[in-house]
Protein backbone atom coordinates (compact mmCIF):
# COMPACT_ATOMS: atom_id res chain seq x y z
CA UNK A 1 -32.17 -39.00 -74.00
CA UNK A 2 -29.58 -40.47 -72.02
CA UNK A 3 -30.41 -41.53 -68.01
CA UNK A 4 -27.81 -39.70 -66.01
CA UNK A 5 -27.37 -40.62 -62.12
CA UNK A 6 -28.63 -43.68 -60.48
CA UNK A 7 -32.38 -44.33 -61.12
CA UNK A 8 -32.73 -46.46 -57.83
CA UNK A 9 -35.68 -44.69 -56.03
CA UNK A 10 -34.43 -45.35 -52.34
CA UNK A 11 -30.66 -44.69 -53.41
CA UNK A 12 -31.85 -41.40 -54.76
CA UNK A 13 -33.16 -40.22 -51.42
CA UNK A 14 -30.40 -41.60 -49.66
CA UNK A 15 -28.15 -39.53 -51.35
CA UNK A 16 -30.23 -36.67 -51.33
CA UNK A 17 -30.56 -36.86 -47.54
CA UNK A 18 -26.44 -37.80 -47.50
CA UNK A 19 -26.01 -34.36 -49.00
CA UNK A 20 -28.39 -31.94 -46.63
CA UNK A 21 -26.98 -33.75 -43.46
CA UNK A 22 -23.71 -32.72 -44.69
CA UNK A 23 -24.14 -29.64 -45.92
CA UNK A 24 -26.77 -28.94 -42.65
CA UNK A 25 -23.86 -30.41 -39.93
CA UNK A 26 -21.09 -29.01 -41.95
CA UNK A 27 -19.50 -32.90 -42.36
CA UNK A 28 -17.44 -33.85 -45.11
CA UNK A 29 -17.88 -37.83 -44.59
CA UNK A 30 -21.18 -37.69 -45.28
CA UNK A 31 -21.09 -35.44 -48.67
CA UNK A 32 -18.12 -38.09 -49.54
CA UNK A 33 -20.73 -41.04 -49.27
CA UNK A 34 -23.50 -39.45 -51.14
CA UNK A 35 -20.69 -38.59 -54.02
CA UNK A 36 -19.59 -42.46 -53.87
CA UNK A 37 -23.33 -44.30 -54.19
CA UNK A 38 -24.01 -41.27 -56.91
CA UNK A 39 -21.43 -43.04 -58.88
CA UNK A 40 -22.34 -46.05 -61.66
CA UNK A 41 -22.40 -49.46 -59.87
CA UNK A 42 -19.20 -50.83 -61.52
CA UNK A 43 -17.33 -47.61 -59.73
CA UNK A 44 -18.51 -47.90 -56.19
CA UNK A 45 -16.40 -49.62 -53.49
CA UNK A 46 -16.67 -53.19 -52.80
CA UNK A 47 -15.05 -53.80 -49.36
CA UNK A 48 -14.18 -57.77 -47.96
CA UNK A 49 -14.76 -58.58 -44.63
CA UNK A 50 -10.96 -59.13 -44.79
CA UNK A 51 -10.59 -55.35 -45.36
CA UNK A 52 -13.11 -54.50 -42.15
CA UNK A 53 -11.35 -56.91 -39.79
CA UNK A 54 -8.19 -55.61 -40.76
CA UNK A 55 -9.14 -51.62 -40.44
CA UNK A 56 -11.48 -51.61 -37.44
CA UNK A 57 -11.13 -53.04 -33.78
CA UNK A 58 -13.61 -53.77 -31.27
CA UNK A 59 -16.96 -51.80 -31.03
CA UNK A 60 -16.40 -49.39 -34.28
CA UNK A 61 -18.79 -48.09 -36.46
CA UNK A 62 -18.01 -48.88 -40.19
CA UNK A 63 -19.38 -47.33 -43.37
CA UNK A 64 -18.86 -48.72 -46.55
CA UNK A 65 -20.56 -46.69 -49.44
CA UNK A 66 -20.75 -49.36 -51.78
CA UNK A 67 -20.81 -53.46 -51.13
CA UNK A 68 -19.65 -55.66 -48.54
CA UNK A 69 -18.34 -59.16 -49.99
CA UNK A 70 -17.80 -62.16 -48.21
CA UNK A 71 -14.03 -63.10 -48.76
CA UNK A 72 -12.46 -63.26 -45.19
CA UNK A 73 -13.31 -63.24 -41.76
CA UNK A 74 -14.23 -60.92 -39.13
CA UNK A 75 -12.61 -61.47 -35.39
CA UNK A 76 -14.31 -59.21 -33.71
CA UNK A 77 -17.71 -57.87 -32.96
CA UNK A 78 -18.34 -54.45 -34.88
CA UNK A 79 -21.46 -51.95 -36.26
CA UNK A 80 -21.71 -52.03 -39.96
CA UNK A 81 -23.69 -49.60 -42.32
CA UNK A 82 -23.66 -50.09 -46.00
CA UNK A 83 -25.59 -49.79 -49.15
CA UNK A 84 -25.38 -53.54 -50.12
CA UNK A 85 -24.20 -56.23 -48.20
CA UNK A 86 -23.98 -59.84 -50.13
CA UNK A 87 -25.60 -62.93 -48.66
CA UNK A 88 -22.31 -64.91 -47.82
CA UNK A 89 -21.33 -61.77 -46.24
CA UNK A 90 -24.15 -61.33 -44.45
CA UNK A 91 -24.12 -64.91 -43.09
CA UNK A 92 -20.36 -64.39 -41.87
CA UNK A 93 -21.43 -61.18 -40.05
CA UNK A 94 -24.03 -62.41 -38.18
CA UNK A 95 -22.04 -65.63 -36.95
CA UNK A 96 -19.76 -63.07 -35.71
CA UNK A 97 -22.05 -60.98 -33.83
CA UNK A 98 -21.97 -57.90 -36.06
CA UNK A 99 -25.04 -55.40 -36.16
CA UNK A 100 -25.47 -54.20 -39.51
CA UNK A 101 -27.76 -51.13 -40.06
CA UNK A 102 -28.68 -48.51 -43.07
CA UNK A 103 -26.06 -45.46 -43.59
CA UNK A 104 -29.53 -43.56 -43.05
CA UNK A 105 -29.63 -44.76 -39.32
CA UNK A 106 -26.13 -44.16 -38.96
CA UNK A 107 -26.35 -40.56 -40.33
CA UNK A 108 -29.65 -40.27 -37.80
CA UNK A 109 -27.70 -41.84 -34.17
CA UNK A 110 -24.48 -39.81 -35.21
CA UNK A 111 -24.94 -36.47 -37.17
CA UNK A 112 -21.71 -35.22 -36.81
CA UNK A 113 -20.03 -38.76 -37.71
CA UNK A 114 -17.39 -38.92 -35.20
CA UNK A 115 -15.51 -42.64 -34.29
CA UNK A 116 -16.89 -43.83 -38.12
CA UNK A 117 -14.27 -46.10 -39.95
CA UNK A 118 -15.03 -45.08 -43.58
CA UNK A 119 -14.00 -47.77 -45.71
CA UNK A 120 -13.76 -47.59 -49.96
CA UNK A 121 -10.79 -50.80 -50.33
């Protein structure tokens, strides 16, 4: 029989809880996240930090349901949340002040996900 769905334990529940809080809070961002990870891994978004710098200012929250790569540079300081984050990018965030935290604490400090920058490109 044929696997169907992501068999990642954690990205299971993540998308499971993506789905009540959105269907609990009545907010389409988050049922749009949990239908992104749910795809195969060569479909989800891969975002550069070229991409976040460009889309976001000062202060926002950013969710990227998918990757974060490393090609660019961020100028300013901003909240990340995404399912994978690559080590170069990781190292460029941090130099650059950035806070990067799950999409589960995001969904948990902002239920109704108001001010989020949702990036897929």
């Amino acid at each position: 029989m044929v696997k169907k769905g992501p068999e990642n334990v954690q990205l299971v529940s993540l998308i499971k809880f993506l789905e009540q809080s959105g269907a609990r809070n009545k907010v389409a961002i988050w049922k749009k996240t949990a239908f992104l990870l749910s795809k195969p891994t060569r479909q989800r978004p891969e975002v550069n930090l070229r991409s976040i710098d460009c889309n976001s200012s000062e202060g926002d929250f950013v969710i990227v349901p998918g990757k974060v790569l490393s090609e660019g540079r961020l100028t300013h300081k901003v909240t990340l949340a995404a399912f994978r984050v690559s080590k170069p990018a990781s190292e460029k965030l941090s130099k650059a002040g950035c806070k990067t935290i799950s999409i589960k604490q995001l969904v948990e400090s902002n239920p109704k996900g108001s001010k989020i920058v949702f990036l897929v490109k």
